[in-house]
Protein backbone atom coordinates (compact mmCIF):
# COMPACT_ATOMS: atom_id res chain seq x y z
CA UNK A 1 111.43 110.65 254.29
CA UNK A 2 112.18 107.84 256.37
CA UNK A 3 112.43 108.65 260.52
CA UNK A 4 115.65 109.78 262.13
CA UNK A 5 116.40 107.76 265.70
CA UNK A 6 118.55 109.94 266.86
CA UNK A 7 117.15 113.54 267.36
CA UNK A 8 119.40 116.68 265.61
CA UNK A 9 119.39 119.34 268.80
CA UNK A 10 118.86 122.69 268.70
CA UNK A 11 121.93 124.58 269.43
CA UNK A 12 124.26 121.24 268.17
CA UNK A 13 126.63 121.73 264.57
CA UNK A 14 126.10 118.96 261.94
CA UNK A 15 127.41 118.47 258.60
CA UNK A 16 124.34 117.25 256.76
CA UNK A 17 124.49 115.91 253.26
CA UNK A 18 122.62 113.79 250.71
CA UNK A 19 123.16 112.60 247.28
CA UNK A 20 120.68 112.13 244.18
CA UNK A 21 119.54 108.12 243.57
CA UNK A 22 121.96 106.33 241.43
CA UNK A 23 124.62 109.78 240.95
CA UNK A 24 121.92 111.03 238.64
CA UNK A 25 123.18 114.42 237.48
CA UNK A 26 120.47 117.15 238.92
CA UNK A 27 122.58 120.35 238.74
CA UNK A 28 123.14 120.37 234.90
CA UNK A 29 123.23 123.77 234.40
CA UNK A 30 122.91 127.87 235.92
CA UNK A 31 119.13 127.66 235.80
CA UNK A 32 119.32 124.47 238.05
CA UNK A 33 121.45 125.36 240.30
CA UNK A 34 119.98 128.45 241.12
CA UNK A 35 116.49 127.35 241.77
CA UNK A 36 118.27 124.99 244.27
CA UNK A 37 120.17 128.51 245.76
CA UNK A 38 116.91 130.31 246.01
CA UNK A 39 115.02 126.84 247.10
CA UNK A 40 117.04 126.43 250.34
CA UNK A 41 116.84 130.63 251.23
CA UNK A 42 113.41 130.18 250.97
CA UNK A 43 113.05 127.28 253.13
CA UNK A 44 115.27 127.84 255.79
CA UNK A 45 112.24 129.83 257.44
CA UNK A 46 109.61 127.77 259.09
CA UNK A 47 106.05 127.34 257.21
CA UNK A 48 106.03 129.84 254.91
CA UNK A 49 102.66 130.62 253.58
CA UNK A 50 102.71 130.02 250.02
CA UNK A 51 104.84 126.73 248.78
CA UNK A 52 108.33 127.65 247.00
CA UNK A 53 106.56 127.14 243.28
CA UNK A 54 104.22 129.62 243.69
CA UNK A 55 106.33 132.08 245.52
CA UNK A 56 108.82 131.92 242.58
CA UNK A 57 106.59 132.69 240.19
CA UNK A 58 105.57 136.27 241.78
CA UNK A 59 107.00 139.06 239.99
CA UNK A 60 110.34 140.15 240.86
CA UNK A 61 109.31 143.28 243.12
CA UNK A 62 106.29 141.51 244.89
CA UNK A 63 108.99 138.64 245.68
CA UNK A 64 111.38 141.47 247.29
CA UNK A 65 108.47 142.39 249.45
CA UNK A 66 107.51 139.01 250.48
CA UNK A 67 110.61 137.86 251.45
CA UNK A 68 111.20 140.83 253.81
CA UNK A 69 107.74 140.05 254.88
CA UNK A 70 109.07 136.64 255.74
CA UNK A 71 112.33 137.93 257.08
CA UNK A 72 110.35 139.70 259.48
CA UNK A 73 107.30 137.52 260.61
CA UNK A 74 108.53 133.97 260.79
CA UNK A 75 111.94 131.97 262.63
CA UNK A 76 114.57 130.33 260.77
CA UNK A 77 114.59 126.97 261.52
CA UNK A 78 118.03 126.26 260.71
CA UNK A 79 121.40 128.89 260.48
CA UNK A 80 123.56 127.99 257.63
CA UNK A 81 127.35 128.23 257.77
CA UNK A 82 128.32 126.84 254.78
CA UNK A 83 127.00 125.10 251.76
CA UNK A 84 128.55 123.65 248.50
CA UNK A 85 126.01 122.42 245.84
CA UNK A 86 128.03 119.67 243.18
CA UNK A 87 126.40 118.38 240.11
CA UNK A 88 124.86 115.07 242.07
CA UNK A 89 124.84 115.94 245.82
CA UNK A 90 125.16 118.51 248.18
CA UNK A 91 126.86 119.56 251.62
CA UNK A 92 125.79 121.81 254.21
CA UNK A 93 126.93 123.12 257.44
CA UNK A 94 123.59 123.94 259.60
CA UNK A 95 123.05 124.82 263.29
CA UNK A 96 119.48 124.14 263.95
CA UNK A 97 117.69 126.82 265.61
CA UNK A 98 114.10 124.93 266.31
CA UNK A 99 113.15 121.09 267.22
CA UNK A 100 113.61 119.05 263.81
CA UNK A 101 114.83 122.15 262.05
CA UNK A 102 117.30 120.22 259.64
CA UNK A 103 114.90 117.62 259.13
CA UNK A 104 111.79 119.99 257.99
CA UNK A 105 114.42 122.22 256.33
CA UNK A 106 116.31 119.33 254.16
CA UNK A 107 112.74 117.75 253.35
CA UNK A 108 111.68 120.77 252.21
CA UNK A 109 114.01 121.92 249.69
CA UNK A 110 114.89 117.88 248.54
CA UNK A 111 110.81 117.85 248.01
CA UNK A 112 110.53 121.20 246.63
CA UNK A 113 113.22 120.72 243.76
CA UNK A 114 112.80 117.29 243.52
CA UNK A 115 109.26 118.33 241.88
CA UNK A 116 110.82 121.33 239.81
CA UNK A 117 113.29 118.44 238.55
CA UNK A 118 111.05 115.50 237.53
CA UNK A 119 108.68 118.34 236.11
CA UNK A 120 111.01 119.70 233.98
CA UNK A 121 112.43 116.50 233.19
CA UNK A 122 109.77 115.00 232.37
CA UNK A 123 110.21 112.36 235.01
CA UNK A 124 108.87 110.35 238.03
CA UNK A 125 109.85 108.85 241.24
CA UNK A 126 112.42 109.50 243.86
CA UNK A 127 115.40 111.89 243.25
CA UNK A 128 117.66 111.66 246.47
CA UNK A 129 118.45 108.69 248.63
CA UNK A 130 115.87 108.51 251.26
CA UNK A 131 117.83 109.44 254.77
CA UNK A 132 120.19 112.38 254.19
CA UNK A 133 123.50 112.19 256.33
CA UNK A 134 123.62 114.00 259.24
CA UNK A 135 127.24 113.78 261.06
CA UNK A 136 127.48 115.87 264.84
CA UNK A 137 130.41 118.39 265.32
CA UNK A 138 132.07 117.74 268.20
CA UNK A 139 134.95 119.71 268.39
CA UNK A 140 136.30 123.09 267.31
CA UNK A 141 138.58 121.02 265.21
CA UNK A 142 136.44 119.25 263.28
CA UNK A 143 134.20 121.71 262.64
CA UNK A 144 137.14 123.62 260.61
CA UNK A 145 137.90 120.53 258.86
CA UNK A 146 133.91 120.16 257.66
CA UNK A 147 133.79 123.77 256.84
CA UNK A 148 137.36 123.41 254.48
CA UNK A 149 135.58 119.80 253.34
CA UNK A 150 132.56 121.41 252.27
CA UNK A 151 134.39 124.58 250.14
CA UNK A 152 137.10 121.95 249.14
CA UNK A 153 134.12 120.06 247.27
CA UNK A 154 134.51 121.08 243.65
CA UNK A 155 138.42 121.02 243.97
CA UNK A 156 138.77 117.51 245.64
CA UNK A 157 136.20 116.06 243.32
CA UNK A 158 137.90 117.69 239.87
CA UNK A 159 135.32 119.59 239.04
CA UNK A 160 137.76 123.16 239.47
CA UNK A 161 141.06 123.98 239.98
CA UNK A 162 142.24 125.52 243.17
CA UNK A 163 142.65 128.96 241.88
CA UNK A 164 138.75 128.87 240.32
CA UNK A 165 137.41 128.32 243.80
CA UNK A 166 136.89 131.42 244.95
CA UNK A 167 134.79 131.70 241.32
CA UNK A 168 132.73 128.68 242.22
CA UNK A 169 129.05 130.23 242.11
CA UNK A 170 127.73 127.11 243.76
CA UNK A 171 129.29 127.53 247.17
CA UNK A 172 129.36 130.03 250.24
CA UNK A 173 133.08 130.02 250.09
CA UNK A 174 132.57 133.03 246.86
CA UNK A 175 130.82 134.78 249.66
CA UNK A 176 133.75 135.56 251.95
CA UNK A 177 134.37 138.91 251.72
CA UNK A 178 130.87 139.82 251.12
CA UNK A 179 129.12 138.51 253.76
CA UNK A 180 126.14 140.82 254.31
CA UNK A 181 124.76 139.59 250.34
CA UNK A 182 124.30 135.66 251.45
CA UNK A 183 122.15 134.02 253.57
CA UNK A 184 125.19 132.08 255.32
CA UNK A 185 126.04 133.28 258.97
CA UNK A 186 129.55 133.00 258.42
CA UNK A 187 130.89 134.39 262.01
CA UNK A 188 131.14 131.01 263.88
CA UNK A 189 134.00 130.29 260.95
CA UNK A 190 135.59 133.50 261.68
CA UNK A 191 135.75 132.95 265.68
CA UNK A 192 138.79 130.55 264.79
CA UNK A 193 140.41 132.90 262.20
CA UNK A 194 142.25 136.46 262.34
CA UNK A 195 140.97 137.04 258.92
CA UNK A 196 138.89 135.80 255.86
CA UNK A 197 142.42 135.56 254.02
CA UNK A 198 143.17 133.73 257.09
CA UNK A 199 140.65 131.12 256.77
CA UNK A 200 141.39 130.78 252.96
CA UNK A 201 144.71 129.93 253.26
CA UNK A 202 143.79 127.34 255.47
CA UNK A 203 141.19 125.70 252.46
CA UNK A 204 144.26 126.30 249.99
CA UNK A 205 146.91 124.54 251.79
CA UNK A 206 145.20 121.24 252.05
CA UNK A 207 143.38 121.37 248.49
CA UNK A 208 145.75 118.34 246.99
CA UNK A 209 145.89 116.55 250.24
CA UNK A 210 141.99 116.34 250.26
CA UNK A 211 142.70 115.26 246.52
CA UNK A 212 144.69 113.10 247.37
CA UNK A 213 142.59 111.36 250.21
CA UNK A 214 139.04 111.62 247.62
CA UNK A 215 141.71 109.48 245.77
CA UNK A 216 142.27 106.98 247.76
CA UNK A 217 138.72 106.62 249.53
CA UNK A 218 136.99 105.44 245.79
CA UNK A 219 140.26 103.02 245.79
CA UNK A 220 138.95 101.49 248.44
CA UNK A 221 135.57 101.52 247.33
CA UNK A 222 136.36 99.89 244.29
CA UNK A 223 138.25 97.30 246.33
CA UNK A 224 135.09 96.39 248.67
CA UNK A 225 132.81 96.03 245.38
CA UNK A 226 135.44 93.10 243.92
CA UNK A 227 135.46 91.27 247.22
């Protein structure tokens, strides 16, 4: 992974993303996806002692025990506060809790499936773009905006309809009301809302304006290529 000038500190918000090399799909289907889900749980904990391929392959109650095991011996290196996974990229909303937490947690889990994909696949070579994205929050208002961005994803982008969303298995925004089942801290979200039905009517009311401005953003990016 190529080296980051400009530190991510400990304590700081970012929106961090990254998308696969040439929009090559690499969620194509449940099985996917869900190695990517349990992939980034796994690897949000700093140097866990057995590498994400062989962990998965334990049996399901010795992998119950070792992940309490991990739960309770090692640091998260990064607290997540929302995520959206799309067929050829993802989004996340991380807090970094160590020194070059995002960095060691995003190389991780782009390394870690990005073997389980050319594997499967049959394949070779790179599967994301090199640097991920990493974008400081600055201000309570933009952090809102990221956090209805990110759970927005699969509506802005046509992959849904606004009333599916809350359906969307891909995306902490399905996790709402049942917070206690994810691995997303979702309480610095809810210090700016009364309510979770609070916070969802904020995603819902701007769903076709954030249509409407995915719209006109590959307009313009169709206009830069003819120039």
């Amino acid at each position: 992974m190529p080296y980051r000038k400009t530190p991510l500190v400990a304590g700081q918000f970012y929106h961090v993303f990254n998308r696969s090399i040439a929009r090559l799909p690499i969620f194509q289907n449940k099985r996917e996806y869900e190695r990517m889900i349990r992939t980034i749980n796994y690897y949000r904990y700093s140097n866990p002692p057995l590498r994400f391929s062989f962990f998965d392959r334990l049996p399901v109650d010795k992998k119950e025990d070792f992940l309490k095991e991990l739960k309770n011996t090692k640091i998260p290196m990064v607290e997540i506060i929302s995520y959206c996974l799309m067929p050829n990229h993802f989004h996340f909303l991380l807090r970094p809790l160590a020194d070059f937490g995002v960095s060691h947690f995003i190389r991780n889990i782009q390394h870690s499936y990005s073997k389980y994909f050319n594997t499967k696949n049959d394949r070779s070579g790179s599967l994301f773009q090199g640097m991920f994205k990493a974008v400081l929050i600055e201000t309570d208002e933009q952090f809102i905006h990221v956090c209805r961005y990110i759970h927005l994803n699969p509506v802005s982008s046509y992959l849904i309809e606004i009333d599916d969303l809350k359906n969307y298995p891909w995306s902490s925004f399905k996790d709402l009301e049942n917070s206690d089942s994810t691995f997303v801290n979702f309480q610095p979200i809810m210090e700016h809302f009364k309510s979770v039905e609070a916070y969802r009517k904020f995603v819902f009311d701007q769903a076709d304006y954030q249509r409407a401005l995915e719209g006109i953003k590959h307009l313009i990016i169709e206009q830069e290529k003819q120039k």
